[in-house]
Protein backbone atom coordinates (compact mmCIF):
# COMPACT_ATOMS: atom_id res chain seq x y z
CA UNK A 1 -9.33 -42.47 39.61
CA UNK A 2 -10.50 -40.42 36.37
CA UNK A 3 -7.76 -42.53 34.00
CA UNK A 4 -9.00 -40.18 31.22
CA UNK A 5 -7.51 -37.31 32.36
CA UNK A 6 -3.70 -38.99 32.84
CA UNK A 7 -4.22 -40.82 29.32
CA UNK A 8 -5.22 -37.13 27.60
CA UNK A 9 -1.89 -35.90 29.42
CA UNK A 10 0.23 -38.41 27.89
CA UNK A 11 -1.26 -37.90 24.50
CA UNK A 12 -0.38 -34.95 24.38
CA UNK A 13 2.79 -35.38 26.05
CA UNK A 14 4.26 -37.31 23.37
CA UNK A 15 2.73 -35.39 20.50
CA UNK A 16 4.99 -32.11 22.29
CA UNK A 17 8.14 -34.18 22.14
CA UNK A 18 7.57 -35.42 18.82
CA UNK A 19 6.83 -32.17 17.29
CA UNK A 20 9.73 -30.72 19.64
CA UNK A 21 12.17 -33.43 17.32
CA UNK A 22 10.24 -32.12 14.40
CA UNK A 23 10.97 -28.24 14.94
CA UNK A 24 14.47 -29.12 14.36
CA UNK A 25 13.78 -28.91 10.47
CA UNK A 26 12.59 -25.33 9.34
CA UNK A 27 10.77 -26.51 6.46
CA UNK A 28 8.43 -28.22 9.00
CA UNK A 29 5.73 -25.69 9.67
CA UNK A 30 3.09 -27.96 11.10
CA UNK A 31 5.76 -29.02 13.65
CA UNK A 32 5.44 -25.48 15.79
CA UNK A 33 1.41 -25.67 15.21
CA UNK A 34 1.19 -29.10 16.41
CA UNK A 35 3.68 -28.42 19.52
CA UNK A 36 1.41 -25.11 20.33
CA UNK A 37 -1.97 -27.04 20.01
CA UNK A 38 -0.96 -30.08 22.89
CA UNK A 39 0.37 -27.07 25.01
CA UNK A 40 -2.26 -25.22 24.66
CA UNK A 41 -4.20 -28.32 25.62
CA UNK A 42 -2.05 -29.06 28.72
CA UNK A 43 -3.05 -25.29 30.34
CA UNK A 44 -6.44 -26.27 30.41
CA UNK A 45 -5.49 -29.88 31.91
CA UNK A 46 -3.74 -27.62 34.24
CA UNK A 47 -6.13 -25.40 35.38
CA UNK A 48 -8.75 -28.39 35.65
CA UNK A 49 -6.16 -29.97 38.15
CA UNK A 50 -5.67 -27.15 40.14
CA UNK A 51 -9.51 -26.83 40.83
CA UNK A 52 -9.49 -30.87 41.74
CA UNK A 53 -6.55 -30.21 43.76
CA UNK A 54 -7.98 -27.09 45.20
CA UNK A 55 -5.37 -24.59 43.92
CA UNK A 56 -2.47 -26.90 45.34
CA UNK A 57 -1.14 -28.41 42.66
CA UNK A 58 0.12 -25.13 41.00
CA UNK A 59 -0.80 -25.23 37.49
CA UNK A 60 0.97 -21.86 36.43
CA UNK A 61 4.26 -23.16 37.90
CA UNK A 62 4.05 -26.72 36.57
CA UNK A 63 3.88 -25.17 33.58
CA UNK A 64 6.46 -22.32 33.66
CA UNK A 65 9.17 -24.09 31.43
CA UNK A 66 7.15 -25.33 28.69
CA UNK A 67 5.29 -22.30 28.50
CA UNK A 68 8.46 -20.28 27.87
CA UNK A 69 9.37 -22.41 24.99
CA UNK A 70 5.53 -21.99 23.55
CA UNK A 71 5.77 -18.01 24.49
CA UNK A 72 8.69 -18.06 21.95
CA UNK A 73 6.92 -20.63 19.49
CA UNK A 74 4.05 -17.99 19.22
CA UNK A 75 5.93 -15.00 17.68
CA UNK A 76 7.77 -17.62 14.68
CA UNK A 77 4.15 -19.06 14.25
CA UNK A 78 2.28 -15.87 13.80
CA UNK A 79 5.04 -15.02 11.40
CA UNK A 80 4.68 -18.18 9.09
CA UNK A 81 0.70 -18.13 9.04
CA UNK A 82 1.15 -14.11 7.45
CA UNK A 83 3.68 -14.94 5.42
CA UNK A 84 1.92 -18.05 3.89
CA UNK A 85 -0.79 -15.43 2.97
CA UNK A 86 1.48 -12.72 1.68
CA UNK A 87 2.06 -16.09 -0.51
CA UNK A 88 -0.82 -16.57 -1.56
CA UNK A 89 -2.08 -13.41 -2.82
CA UNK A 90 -2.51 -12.40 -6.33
CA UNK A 91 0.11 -9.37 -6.68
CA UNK A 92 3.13 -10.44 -8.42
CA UNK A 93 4.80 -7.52 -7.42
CA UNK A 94 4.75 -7.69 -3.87
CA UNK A 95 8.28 -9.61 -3.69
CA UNK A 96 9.84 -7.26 -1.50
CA UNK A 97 7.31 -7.59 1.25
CA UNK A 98 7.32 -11.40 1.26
CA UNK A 99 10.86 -11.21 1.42
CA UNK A 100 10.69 -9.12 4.62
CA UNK A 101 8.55 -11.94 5.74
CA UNK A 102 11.43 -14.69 5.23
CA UNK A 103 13.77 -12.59 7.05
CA UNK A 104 11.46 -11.60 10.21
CA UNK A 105 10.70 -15.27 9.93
CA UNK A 106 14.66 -16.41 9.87
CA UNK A 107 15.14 -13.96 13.04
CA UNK A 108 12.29 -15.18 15.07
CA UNK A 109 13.02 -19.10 14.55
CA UNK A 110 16.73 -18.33 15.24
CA UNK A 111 15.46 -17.37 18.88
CA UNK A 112 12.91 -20.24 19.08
CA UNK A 113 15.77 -22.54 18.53
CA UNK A 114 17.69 -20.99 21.12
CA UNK A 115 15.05 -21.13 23.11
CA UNK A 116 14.12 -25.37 22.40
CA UNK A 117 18.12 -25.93 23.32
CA UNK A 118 17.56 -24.73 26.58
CA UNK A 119 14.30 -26.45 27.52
CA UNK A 120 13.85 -29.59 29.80
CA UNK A 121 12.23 -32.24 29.13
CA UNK A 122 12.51 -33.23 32.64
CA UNK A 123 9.65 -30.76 33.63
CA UNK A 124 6.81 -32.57 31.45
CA UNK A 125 8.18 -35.75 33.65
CA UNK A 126 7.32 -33.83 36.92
CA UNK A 127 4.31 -32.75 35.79
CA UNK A 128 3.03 -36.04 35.06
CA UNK A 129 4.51 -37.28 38.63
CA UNK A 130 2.11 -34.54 40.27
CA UNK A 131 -0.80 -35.11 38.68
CA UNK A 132 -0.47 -39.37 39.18
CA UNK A 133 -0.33 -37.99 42.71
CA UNK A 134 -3.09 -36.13 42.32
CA UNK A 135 -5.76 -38.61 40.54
CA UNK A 136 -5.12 -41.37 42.86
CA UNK A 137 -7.59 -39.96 45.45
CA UNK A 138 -9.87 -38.64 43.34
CA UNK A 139 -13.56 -39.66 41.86
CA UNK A 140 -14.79 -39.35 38.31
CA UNK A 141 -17.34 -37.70 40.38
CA UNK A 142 -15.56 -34.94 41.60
CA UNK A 143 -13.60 -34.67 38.40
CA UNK A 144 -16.35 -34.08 36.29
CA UNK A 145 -18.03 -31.58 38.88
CA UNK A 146 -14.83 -29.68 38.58
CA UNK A 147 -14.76 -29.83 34.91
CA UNK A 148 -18.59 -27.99 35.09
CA UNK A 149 -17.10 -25.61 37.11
CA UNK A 150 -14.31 -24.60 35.02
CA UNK A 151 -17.13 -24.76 32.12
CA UNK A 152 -18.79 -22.26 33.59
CA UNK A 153 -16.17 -20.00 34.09
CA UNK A 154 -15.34 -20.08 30.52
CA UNK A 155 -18.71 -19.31 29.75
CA UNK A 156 -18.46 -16.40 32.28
CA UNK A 157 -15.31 -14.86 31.08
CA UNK A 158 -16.64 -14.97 27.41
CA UNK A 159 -19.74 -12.79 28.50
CA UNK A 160 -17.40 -10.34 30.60
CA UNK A 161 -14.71 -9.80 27.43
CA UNK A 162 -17.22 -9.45 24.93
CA UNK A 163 -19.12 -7.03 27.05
CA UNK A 164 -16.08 -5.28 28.82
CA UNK A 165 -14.52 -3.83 25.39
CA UNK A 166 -15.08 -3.14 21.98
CA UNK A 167 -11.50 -3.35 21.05
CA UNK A 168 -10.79 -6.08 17.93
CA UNK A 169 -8.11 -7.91 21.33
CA UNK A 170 -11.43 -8.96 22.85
CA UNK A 171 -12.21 -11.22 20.20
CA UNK A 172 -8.83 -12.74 20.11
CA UNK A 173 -9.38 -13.40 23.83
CA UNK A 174 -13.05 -14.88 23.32
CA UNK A 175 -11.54 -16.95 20.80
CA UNK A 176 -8.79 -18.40 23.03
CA UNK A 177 -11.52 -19.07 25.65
CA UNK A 178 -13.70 -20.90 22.87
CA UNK A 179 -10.60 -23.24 21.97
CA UNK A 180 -10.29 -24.00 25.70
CA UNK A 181 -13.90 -25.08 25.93
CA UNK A 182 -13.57 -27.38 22.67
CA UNK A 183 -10.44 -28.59 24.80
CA UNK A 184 -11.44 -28.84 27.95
CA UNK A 185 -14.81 -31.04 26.44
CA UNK A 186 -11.95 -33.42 24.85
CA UNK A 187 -10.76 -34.10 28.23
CA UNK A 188 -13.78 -35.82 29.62
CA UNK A 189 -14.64 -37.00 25.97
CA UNK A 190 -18.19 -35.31 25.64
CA UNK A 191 -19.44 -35.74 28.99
CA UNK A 192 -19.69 -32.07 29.76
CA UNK A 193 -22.94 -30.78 28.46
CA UNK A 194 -21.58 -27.67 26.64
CA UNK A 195 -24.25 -26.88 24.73
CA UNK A 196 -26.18 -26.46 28.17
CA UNK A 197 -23.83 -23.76 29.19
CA UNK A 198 -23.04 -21.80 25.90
CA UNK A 199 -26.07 -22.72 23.52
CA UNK A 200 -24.25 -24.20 20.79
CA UNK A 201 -22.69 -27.70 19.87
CA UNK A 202 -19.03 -28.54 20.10
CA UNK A 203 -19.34 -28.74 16.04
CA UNK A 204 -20.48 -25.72 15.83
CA UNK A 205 -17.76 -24.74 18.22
CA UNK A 206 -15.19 -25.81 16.00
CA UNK A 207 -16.67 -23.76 13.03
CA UNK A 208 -17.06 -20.67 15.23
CA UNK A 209 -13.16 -21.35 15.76
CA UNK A 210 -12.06 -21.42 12.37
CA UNK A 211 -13.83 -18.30 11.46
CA UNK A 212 -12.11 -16.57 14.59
CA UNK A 213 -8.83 -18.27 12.92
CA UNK A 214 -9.20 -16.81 9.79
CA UNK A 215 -10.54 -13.79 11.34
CA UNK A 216 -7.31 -13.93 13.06
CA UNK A 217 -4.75 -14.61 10.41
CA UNK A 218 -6.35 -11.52 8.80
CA UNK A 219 -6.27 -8.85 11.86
CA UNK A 220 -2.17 -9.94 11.81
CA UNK A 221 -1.04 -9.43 8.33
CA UNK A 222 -2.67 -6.32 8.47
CA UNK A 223 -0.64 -5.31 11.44
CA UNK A 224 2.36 -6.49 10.04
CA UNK A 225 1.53 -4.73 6.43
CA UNK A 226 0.71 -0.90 7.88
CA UNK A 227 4.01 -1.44 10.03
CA UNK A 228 5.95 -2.37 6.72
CA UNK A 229 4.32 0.87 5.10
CA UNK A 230 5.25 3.05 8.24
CA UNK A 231 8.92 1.63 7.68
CA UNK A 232 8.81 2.26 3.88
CA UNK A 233 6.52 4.95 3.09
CA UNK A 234 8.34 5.47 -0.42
CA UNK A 235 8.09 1.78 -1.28
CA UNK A 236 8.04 1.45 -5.37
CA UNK A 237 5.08 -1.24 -5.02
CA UNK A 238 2.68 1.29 -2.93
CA UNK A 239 -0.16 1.10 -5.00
CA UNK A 240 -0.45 -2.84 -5.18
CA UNK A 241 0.45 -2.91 -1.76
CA UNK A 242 -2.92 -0.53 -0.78
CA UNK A 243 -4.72 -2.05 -2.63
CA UNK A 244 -3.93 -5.53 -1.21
CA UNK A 245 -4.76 -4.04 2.18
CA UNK A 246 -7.93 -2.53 1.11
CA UNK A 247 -9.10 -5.96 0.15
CA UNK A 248 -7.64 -7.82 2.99
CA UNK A 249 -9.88 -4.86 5.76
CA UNK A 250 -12.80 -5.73 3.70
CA UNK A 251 -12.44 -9.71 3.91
CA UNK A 252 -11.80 -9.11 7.90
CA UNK A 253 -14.73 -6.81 8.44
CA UNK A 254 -16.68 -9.18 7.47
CA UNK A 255 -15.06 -12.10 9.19
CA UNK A 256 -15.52 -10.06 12.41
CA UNK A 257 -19.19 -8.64 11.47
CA UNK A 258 -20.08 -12.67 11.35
CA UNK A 259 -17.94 -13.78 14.27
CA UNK A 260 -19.56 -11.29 17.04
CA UNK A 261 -23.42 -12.25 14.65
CA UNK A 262 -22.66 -16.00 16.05
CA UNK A 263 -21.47 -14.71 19.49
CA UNK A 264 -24.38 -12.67 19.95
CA UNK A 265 -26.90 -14.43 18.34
CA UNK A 266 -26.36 -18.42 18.72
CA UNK A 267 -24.19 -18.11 21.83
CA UNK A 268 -26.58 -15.64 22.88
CA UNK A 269 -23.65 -13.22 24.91
């Protein structure tokens, strides 16, 4: 029985009903990050078991309540990461925007909470019951060859979204396959050889992933700015505002320009 993989479940178990607790208190940002990180973790456990189980153990509806609650998480999360950098910036006399922020913000966690009062715990209980089910015929052996082949779909599905668009939504996507790689490589704690199958190291990985991030966090507050301008066309702070965009297309331009360099060049796609 491949132990590893019920331990990594459990991990990350508890972490999503601490940080659950923790999302109680709306000064605790890192609560709704942490909670989305072990979920998005779990999918990836998921899909892995539904290959060992050879699509019967249902990942997507083992899953269905918990990804609800994350569905809901995303929207408030999005939210505080843009308004955190509407913080940040250097023009004192963008006030009005950031205060759009804090109320956008207020509306979305309002329907988060709503959202966490309804959710059952009871499902991450029968989730674990299934997959101790599962493991307790299986071989390390046949859990690693399914981890290469999920590997290699990843690595597949990369090649087809980077070459199937040139829309700035395929990069989000390659980036959400990257993270499950990283993940998916945590669950059989470096024993997949992804380097092999996508030409760089997990460490490089992880810096690819935080450019993406950033790349990211970029592509959303300027989404969320040219909808505020839309809205308020007349706005007193117009020119600050511009020129605050300006600056913040440049800085993604060339977060993207060095994103796709890495993806074409290192990862070789």
């Amino acid at each position: 029985m491949p132990s590893h993989i019920l331990a990594y479940f459990q991990k990350h178990k508890s972490i999503i009903e601490e940080n659950l607790l923790l999302c109680r208190d709306p000064e605790d940002v890192e609560a709704i990050h942490n909670f989305r990180l072990s979920v998005k973790r779990l999918r990836v456990l998921a899909r892995l078991s539904d290959l060992i189980s050879d699509d019967v153990f249902d990942a997507k509806g083992s899953l269905r309540e918990i990804n609800k609650l994350f569905k809901r998480s995303g929207r408030l999360r999005d939210l505080q990461v843009t308004g955190q950098l509407m913080i940040d910036q250097q023009y004192e006399d963008l006030d009005p925007v950031i205060k759009l922020f804090d109320r956008r913000i207020a509306k979305q966690r309002s329907k988060f909470e709503q959202a966490l009062d309804i959710f059952s715990k009871e499902s991450l209980d029968e989730f674990e019951r299934k997959l101790k089910e599962l493991l307790q015929n299986v071989s390390e052996k046949q859990a690693l060859a399914c981890g290469h082949i999920l590997l290699a779909t990843l690595e597949s599905d990369i090649h087809i979204l980077f070459h199937g668009s040139t829309k700035e939504k395929r990069l989000h996507n390659i980036r959400t396959k990257l993270k499950d790689v990283i993940y998916l490589g945590n669950i059989f704690d470096g024993r997949l050889p992804v380097q092999d199958y996508l030409h760089i190291s997990i460490e490089r990985l992880r810096e690819l992933g935080e450019l993406a991030g950033a790349w990211h966090d970029s592509l959303n507050l300027e989404v969320n700015l040219e909808k505020y301008l839309r809205k308020r066309p007349d706005t007193g702070n117009i020119n600050s505002l511009q020129e605050f965009m300006q600056e913040l297309k440049v800085k993604k331009q060339g977060l993207s320009q060095e994103y796709v360099c890495i993806l074409m060049n290192e990862m070789k796609v």
